[in-house]
Every structure is written in structure tokens, then in C-alpha cells.
Protein backbone atom coordinates (compact mmCIF):
# COMPACT_ATOMS: atom_id res chain seq x y z
CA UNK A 1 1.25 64.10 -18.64
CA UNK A 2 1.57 65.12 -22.39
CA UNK A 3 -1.26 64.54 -24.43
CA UNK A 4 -1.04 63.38 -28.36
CA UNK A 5 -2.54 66.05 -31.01
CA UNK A 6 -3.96 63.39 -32.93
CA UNK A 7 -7.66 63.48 -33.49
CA UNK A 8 -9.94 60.38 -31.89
CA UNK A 9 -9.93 57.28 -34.25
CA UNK A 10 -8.86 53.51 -34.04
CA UNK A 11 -6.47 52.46 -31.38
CA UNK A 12 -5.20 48.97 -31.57
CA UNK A 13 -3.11 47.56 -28.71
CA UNK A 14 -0.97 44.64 -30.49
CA UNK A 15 0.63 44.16 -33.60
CA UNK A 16 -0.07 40.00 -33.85
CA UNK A 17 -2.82 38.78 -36.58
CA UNK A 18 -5.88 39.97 -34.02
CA UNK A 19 -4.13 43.34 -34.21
CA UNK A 20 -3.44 43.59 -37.89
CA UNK A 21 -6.39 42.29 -39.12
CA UNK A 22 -8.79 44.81 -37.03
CA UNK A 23 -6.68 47.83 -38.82
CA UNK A 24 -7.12 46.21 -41.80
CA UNK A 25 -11.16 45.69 -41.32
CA UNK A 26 -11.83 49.08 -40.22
CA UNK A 27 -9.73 50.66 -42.89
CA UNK A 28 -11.47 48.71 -45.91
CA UNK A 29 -14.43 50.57 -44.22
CA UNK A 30 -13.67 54.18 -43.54
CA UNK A 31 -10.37 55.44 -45.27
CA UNK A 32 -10.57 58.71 -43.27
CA UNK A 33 -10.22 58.11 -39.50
CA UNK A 34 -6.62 57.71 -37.49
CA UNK A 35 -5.75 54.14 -37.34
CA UNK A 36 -2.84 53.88 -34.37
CA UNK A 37 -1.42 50.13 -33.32
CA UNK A 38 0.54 50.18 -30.46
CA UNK A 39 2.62 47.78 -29.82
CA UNK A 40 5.64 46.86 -27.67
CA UNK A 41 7.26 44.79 -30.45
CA UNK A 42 10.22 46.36 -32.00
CA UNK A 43 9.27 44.66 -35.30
CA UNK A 44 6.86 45.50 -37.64
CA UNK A 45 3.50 42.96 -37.39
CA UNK A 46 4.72 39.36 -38.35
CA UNK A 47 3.22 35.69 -38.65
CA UNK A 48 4.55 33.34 -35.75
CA UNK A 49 3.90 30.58 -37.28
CA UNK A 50 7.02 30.56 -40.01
CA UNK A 51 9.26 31.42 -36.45
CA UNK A 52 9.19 27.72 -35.27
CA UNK A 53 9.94 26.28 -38.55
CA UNK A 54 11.34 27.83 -41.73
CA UNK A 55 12.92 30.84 -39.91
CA UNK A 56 14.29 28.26 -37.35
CA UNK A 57 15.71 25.97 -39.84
CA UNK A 58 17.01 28.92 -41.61
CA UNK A 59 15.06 28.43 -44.65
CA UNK A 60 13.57 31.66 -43.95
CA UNK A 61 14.38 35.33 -42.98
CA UNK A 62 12.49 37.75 -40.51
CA UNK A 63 11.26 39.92 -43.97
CA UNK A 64 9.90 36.46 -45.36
CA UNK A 65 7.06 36.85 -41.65
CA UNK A 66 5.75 40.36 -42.51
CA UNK A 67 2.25 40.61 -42.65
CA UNK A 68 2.38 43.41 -44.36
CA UNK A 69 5.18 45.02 -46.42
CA UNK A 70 6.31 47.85 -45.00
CA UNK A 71 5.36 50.39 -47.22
CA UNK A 72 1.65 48.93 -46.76
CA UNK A 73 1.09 50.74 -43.32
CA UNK A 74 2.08 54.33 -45.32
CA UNK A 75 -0.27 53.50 -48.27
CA UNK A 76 -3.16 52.49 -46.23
CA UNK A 77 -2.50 55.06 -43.65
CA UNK A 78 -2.01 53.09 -40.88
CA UNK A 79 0.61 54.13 -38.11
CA UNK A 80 2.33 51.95 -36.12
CA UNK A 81 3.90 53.37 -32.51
CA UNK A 82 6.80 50.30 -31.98
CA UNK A 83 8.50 49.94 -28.70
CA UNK A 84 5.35 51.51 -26.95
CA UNK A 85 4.44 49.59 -23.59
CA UNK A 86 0.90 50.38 -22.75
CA UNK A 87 0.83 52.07 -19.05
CA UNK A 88 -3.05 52.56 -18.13
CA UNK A 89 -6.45 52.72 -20.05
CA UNK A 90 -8.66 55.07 -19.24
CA UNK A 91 -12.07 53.66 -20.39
CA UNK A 92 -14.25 56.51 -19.07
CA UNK A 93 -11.84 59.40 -20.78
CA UNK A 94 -11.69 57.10 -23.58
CA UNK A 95 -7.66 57.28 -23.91
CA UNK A 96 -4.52 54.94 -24.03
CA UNK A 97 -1.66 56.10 -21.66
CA UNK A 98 1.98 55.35 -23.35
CA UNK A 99 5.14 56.28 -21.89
CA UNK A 100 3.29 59.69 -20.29
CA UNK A 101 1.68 60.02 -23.41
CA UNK A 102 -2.09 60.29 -23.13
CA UNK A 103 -3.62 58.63 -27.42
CA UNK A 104 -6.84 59.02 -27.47
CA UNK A 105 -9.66 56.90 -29.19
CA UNK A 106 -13.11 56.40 -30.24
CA UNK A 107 -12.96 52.89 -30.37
CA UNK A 108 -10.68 50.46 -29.10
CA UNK A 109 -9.35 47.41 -29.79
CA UNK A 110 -7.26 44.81 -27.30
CA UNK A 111 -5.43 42.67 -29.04
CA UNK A 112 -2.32 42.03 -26.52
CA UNK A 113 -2.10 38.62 -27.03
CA UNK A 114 -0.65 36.24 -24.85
CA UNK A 115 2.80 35.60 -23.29
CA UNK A 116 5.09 32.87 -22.38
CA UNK A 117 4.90 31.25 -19.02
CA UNK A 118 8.18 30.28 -17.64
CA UNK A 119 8.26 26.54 -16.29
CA UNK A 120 7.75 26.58 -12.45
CA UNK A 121 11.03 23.97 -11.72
CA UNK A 122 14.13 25.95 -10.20
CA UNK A 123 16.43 27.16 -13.38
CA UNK A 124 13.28 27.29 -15.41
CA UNK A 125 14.23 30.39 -15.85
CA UNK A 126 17.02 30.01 -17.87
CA UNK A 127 15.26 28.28 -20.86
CA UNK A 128 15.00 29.97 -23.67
CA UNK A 129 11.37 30.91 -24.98
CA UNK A 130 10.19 31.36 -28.20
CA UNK A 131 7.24 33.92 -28.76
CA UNK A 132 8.48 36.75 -30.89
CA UNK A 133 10.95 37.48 -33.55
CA UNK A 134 13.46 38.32 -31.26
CA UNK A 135 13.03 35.39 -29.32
CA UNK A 136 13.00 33.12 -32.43
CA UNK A 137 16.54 35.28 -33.66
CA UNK A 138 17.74 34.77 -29.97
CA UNK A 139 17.11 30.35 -30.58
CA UNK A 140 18.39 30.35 -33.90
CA UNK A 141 21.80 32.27 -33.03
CA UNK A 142 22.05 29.59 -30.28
CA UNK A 143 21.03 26.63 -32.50
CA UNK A 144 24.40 27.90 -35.24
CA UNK A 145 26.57 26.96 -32.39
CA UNK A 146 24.60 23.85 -31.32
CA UNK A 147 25.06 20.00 -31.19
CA UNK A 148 21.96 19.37 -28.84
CA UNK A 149 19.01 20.28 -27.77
CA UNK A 150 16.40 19.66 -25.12
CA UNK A 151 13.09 20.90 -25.89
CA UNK A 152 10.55 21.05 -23.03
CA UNK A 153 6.55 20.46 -24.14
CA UNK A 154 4.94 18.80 -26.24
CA UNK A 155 2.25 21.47 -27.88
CA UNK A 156 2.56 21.89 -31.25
CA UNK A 157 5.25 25.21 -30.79
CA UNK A 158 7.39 22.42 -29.08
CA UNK A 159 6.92 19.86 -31.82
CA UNK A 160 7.43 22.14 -34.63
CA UNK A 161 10.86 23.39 -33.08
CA UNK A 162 12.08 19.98 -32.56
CA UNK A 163 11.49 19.02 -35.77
CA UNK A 164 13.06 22.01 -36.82
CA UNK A 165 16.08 21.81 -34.61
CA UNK A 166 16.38 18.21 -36.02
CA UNK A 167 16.64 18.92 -39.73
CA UNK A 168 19.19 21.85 -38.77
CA UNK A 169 21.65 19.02 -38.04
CA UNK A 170 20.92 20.22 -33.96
CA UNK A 171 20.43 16.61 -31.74
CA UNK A 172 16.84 17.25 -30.24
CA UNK A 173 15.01 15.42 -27.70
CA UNK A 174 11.85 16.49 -26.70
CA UNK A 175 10.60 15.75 -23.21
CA UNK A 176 6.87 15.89 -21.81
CA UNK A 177 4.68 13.91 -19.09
CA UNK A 178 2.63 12.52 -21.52
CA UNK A 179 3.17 9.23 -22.75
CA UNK A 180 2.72 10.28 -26.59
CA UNK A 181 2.48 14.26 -27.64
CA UNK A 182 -1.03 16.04 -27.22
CA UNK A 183 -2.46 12.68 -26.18
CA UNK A 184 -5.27 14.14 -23.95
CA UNK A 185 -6.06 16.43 -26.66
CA UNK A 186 -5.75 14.20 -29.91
CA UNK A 187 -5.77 10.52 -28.63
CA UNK A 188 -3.09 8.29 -27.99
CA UNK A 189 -3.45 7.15 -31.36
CA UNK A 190 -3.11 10.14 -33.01
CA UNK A 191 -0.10 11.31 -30.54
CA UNK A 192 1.57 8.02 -31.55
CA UNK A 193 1.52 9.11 -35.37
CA UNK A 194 3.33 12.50 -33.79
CA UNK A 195 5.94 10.65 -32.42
CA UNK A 196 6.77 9.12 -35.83
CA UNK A 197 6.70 12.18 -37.29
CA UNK A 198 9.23 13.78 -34.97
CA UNK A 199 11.72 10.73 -35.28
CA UNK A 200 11.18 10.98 -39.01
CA UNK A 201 12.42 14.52 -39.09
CA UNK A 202 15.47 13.33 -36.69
CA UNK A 203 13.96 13.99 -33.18
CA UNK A 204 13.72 12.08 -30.43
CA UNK A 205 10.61 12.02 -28.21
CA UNK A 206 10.78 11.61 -24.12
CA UNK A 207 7.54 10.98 -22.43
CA UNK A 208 6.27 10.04 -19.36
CA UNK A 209 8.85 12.78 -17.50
CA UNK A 210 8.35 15.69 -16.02
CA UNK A 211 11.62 18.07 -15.78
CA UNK A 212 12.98 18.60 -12.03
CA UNK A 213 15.47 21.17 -12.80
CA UNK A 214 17.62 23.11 -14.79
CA UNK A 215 20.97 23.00 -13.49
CA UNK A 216 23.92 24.39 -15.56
CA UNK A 217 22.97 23.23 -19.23
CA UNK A 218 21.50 19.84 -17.70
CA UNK A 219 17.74 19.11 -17.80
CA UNK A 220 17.58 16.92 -14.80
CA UNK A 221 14.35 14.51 -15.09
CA UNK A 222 12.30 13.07 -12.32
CA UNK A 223 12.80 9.40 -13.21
CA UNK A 224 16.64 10.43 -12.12
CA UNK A 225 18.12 10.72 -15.31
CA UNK A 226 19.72 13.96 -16.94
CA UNK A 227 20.17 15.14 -20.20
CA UNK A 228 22.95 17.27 -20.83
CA UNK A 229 22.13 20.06 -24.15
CA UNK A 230 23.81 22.72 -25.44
CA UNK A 231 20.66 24.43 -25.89
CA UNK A 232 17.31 24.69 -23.78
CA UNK A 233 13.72 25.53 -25.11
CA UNK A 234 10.91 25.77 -23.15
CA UNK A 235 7.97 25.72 -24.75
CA UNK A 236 5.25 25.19 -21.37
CA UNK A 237 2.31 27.25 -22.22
CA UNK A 238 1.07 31.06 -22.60
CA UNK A 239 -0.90 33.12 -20.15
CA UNK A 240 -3.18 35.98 -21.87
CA UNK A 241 -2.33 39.45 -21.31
CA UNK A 242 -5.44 40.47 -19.88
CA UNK A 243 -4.15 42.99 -16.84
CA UNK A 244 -4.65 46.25 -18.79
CA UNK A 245 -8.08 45.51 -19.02
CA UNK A 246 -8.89 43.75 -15.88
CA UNK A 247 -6.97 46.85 -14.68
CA UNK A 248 -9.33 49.33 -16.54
CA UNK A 249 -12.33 47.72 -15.07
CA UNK A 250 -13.47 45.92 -18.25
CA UNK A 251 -14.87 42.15 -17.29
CA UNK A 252 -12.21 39.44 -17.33
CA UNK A 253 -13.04 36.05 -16.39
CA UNK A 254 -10.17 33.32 -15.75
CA UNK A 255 -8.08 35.52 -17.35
CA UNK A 256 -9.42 36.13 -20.57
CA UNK A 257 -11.56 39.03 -22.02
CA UNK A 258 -15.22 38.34 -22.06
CA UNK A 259 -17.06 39.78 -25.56
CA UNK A 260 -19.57 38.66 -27.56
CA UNK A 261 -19.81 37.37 -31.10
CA UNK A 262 -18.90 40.64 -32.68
CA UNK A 263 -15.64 41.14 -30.22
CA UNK A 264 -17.27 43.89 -28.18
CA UNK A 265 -16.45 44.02 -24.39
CA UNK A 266 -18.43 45.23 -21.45
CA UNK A 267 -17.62 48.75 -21.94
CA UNK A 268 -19.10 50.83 -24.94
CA UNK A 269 -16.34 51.43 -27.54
CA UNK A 270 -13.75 48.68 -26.77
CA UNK A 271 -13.47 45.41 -28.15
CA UNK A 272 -10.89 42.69 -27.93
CA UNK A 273 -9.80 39.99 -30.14
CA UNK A 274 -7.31 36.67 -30.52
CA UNK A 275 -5.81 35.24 -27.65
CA UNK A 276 -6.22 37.45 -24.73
CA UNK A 277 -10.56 37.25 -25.75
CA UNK A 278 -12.89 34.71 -24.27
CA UNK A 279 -15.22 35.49 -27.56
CA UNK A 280 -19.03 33.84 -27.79
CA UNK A 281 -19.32 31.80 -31.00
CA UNK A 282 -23.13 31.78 -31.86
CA UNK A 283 -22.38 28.30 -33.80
CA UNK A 284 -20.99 27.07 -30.89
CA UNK A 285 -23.51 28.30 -28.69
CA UNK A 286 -20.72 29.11 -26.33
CA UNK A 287 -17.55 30.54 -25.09
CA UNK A 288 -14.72 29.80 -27.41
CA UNK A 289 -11.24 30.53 -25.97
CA UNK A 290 -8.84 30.23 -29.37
CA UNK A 291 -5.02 30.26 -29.33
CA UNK A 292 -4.47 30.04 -33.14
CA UNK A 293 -3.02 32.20 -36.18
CA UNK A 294 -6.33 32.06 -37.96
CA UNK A 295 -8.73 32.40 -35.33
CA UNK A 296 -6.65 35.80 -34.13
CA UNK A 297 -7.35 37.08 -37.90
CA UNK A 298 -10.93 35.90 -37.44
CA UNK A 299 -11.65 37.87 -34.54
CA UNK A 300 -9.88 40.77 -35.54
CA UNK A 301 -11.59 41.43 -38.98
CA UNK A 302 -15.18 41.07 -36.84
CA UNK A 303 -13.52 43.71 -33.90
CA UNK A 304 -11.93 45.86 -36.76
CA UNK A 305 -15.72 45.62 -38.98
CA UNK A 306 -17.61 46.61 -35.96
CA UNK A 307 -15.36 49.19 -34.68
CA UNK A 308 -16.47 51.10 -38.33
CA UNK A 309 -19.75 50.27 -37.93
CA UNK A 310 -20.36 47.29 -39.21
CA UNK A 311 -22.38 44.68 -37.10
CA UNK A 312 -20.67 41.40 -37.81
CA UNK A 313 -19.74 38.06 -35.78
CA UNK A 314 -17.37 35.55 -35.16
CA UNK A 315 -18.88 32.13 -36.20
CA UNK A 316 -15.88 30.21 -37.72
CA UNK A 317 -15.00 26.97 -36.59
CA UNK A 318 -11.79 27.43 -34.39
CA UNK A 319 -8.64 26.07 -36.68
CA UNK A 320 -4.66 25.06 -37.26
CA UNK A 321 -2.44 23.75 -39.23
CA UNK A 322 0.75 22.40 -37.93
CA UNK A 323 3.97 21.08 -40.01
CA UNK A 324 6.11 18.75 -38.10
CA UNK A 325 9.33 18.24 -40.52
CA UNK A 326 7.67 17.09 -43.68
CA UNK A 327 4.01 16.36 -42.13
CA UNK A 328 1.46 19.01 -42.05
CA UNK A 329 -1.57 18.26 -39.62
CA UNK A 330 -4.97 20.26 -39.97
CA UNK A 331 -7.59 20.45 -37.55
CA UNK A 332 -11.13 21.61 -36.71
CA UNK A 333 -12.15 21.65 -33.38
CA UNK A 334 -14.77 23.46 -30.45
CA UNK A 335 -11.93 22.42 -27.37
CA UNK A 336 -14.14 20.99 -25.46
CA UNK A 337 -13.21 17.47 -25.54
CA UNK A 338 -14.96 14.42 -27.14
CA UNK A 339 -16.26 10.96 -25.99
CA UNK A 340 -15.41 9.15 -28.92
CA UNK A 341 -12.84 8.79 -31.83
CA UNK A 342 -12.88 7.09 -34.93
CA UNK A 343 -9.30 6.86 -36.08
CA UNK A 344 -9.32 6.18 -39.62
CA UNK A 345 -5.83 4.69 -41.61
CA UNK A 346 -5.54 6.09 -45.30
CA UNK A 347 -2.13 4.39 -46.13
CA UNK A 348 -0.14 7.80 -46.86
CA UNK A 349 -2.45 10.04 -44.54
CA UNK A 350 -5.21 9.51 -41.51
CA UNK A 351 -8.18 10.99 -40.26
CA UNK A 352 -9.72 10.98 -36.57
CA UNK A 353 -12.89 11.95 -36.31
CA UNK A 354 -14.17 13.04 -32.65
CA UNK A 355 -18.00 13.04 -31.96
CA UNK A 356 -19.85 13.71 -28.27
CA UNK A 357 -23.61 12.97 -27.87
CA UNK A 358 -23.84 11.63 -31.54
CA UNK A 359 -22.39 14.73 -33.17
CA UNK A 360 -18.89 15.44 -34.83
CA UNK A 361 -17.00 18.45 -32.58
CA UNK A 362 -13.99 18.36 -34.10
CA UNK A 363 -11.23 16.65 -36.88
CA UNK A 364 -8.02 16.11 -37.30
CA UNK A 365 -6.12 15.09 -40.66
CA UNK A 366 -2.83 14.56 -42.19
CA UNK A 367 -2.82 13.92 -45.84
CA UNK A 368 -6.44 14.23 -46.16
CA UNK A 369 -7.88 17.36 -47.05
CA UNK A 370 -11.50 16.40 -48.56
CA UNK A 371 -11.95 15.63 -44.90
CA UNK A 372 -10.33 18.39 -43.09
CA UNK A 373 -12.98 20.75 -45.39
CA UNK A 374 -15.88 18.03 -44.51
CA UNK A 375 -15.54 17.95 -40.95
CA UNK A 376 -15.26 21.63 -40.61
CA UNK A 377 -18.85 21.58 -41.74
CA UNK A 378 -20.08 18.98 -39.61
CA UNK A 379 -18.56 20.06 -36.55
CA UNK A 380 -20.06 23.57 -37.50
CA UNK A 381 -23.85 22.38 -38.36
CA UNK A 382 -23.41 19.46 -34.99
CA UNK A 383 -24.31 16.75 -37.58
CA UNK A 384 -23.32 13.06 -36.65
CA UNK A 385 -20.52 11.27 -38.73
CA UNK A 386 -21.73 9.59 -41.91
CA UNK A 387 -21.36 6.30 -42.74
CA UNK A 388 -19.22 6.59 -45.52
CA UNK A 389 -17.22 8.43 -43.47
């Protein structure tokens, strides 16, 4: 085994907002120490969000989804190994081990992220996914040559590239069990205004199937009907990539990374951050396990703070904002569920409000911003919904 030369400093493992942000944080704090992201991304760190939608509808290019020109990384001293697959973690010789190569660190920071989890069906296989920039290049190539397209799931990546397909001039049904999109999530009501947002951007919206097989460009459906499509998405979910550290002996629990509020993990020096963390929220008062752009930046600035000596926490209200064709939704939320809604009609926009036990967890608008920025404060402070509401 070789060893790197470089002195101890920041390693980050991931290149996603959670990655970016914690070399960012730690920099702003000490301008002296080695900063090394690892990641196994050929691409410089990039949003995801713009992959789904402008850079799908070709509005966009892959330089229009930096995070962070590239001449930023040389100015702020900040190198960035591409390419580099992670191998082992050694947490009690504090070092990274990459292709041979033994990095070592003083602190640590996992930021992996999460991948995408192939559907289970026979020829799920086949679908394409859409993750990173070269999957989104990979759809988009396809989508040139396209006349339809079957997209598979209804989460909001599946929504957005519908939509997106759609307004490309691509024909795009999207199929999912659920009677409406996000319905257990949102509310039927709510997943109804969905639907009409995918049919206004051109899409067509399948529920209440579940896909059988893939068989040779056909999406074969288990109410016996087929849909034949030139191209196939499947957008079915993400599993955190949690093995390194499970794998290092750092505590993992149903497959996430447990840390506390200020993203440190059960071993001294190594904290973790975005998707692959199971983070305590002290507003909250609980777990939070986040799967969103902002919340990935939220953690990592608190990981990246503390990893320089700060002693910061995560106590944001977990976040999104989604644009289906022309309609951007925004919502607030803890994820755990509700036992009322209040669904409220404002003519060129709605808001739902969602309250358990009396209090507001979570809000969802289109249109309506005074009460996107309201709720986030009520759901943060657990105060009930007013009146005037």
C-alpha cells in the first residue's frame, strides 16, 4: 500500500451539496489545513436538481449545475480527487484507503449520499436511472431520438422528468400504484392538483398500476395492459450509501448514519451529513432522515463548522421545492406524517396545512409564499394553525 505525502486535514467523501458545503464551512474557518473531497464522480460538484428539468429539457447545460466554478476549488484551496472509489476506512489509523492509496485525516466527513435502487420486476434492470450528470446526459441523448416515454414513480424526480420529457415534445406517461402522485405523503387532494399539473405540461399520469415487467421496450402493467416507449425511466427510490461506514464500525441504524445535531458520529473525528445521515434535530426533538438539496447543504455547513472547531447544530426545518412544468411546489415538513389537513383553494395557488395533536408539522404551497415562510415557523415552534389561517 502507498501512502499520500499530504499532511492530516479535512477529508470529505462526496462531492453532492453535503460534501461541498462541509469544504466550504471548514474553509471560511481555517484557511490553512488540507481540504481533500473524494469523490467517485467524474464531474466536478453539481446541483441535481436543474438535471430533471432545465438540463433535461435542454434549456440548460452541465456548466449551468456547478456549484462552484471551477477555478473556485484552486482559489479556496480545495482539492478535489475525481474518479476515486473509496476502498476501506480506517477509523482507528484515522485514514481513507483509495485505489491502494492510504489519505489521511484529522477529521472526517461522510457525505456519500445515496444511490438509485433498481425496480425489483424482471427487466428492471434495463431502465434507465437518473442520479448523476452522466446519468441525466445518458436520458437526454435518449430523449433527442424519442417519441415516448414511460416514466416509472411518482416522487417528485419522476414528476419533474415527466414534465420535462413532455415539454421536450417526448410523449410521457407516468405510471405508479397510487391512485394520484405522493398521495400518502401529500393527500389525495393535493396529489390530484399534481396530476393537473403534469397533464398541463403535456404528461399523462397512470395510477393505480404497478409495473410487471420490462420486456423489450414494453412496460407490461399488472392490470394486463402494456405500454410500448421508446424510452424507459425509472425513478423507484434511493438507498443510502452507508456500507463504508457500517463497514468501519461506525453505528448505522436502518441504513443510515446515526449523529447528532452537530453531524458528529459515534467515533471521535468523523461526521456525516445529507442523505446517507440519520441526523438529531433538537427542534424536532428527534431523528430527522432528509433526502433534499437544501437539507444536504444544511448538514454539511454544521459537519464542515464543527470539523474546524466550531460547535454548531442542525435545527432547520427539513425543505423542497419542486417545479413540475410551469408549477413550482414548496414545502416544510418533519416526515412523520399528520392526522389532519386543511386544504386551502387560493384561485391561482393552494395551501395544505398538516397538523397532529393540535400542532402544524408541516406545509405545502403552490403560489403562496407568505405561507410557505409562515408555516416553516409554526411547524418549527409546534404552534397550532391560526384562525386566519
Amino acid at each position: 500500500m502507498t501512502h499520500a505525502s499530504d499532511e492530516p486535514g479535512l477529508v470529505v467523501i462526496g462531492s453532492g451539496p453535503a460534501g461541498l458545503s462541509a469544504a466550504d464551512a471548514f474553509r471560511q474557518r481555517d484557511s490553512s489545513t488540507p481540504v481533500t473531497i473524494l469523490t467517485d464522480d467524474e464531474e466536478l460538484p453539481y446541483e441535481r436538481p436543474p438535471l430533471s428539468k432545465e438540463f433535461l429539457q435542454g434549456e440548460a447545460e452541465a456548466d449551468d449545475a456547478q456549484l462552484h466554478p471551477a477555478d473556485w476549488f484552486t482559489e479556496h484551496d480545495v482539492r478535489v480527487l475525481r474518479g476515486s472509489a473509496v476502498e476501506a476506512i480506517d477509523v482507528a489509523g484515522r485514514t481513507v484507503r483509495v485505489d491502494g492509496t492510504s489519505h489521511p485525516y484529522r477529521s472526517l466527513v461522510l457525505a456519500c449520499g445515496a444511490g438509485p435502487v433498481a425496480p425489483p420486476f424482471p427487466g428492471g434492470d434495463t431502465a434507465l436511472q437518473l442520479r448523476s450528470l452522466a446519468d441525466a446526459r445518458r436520458l437526454r441523448t435518449r430523449a433527442e431520438g424519442a417519441t415516448s416515454a414511460v416514466v416509472i414513480g411518482a416522487g417528485f424526480i419522476g414528476c419533474e422528468a415527466a414534465a420535462s420529457l413532455a415539454r421536450r415534445g417526448v410523449t410521457a406517461t407516468l405510471v405508479a400504484p397510487s391512485a394520484v402522485p405522493q398521495a400518502k405523503r401529500l393527500g389525495e387532494r393535493a396529489g390530484g392538483r399534481i396530476v393537473d399539473m403534469l397533464r398541463a405540461a403535456g404528461a399523462e399520469y397512470r395510477g393505480g398500476v404497478s409495473v410487471e415487467a420490462i420486456e423489450d421496450g414494453v412496460v407490461r402493467l399488472d392490470d394486463g395492459s402494456t405500454l410500448e416507449a421508446d424510452l424507459i425511466l425509472a425513478a423507484t427510490g434511493v438507498q443510502p450509501r452507508s456500507a463504508l461506514a457500517e463497514a468501519a464500525g461506525i453505528a448505522v441504524e436502518d441504513g443510515r448514519i446515526l449523529v447528532d445535531a452537530g453531524m458528529r458520529t459515534s467515533v471521535d473525528g468523523v461526521f456525516a451529513a445529507g442523505d446517507v445521515a440519520w441526523a438529531h434535530n433538537p427542534a424536532a426533538g428527534r431523528r430527522i432522515a432528509v433526502e433534499h438539496w437544501q437539507d444536504a447543504d444544511d448538514h454539511g455547513a454544521v459537519a464542515g463548522a464543527n470539523a474546524a472547531g466550531a460547535r454548531e447544530e442542525w435545527t432547520s426545518v427539513p425543505g423542497f421545492w419542486t417545479t413540475i412544468g410551469d408549477a413550482t411546489l414548496k414545502y416544510h415538513a418533519w416526515g412523520d406524517g399528520y392526522d389532519d389537513e386543511h386544504f386551502v383553494d387560493h384561485g391561482d395557488g393552494f395551501t395544505v396545512w398538516y397538523e397532529r395533536d393540535g400542532s402544524v408539522v408541516a406545509v405545502l404551497t403552490h403560489e403562496a409564499d407568505d405561507d410557505y415562510d409562515r408555516g416553516e415557523e409554526l411547524v418549527a415552534k409546534g404552534l397550532p394553525l391560526p384562525a386566519s389561517r
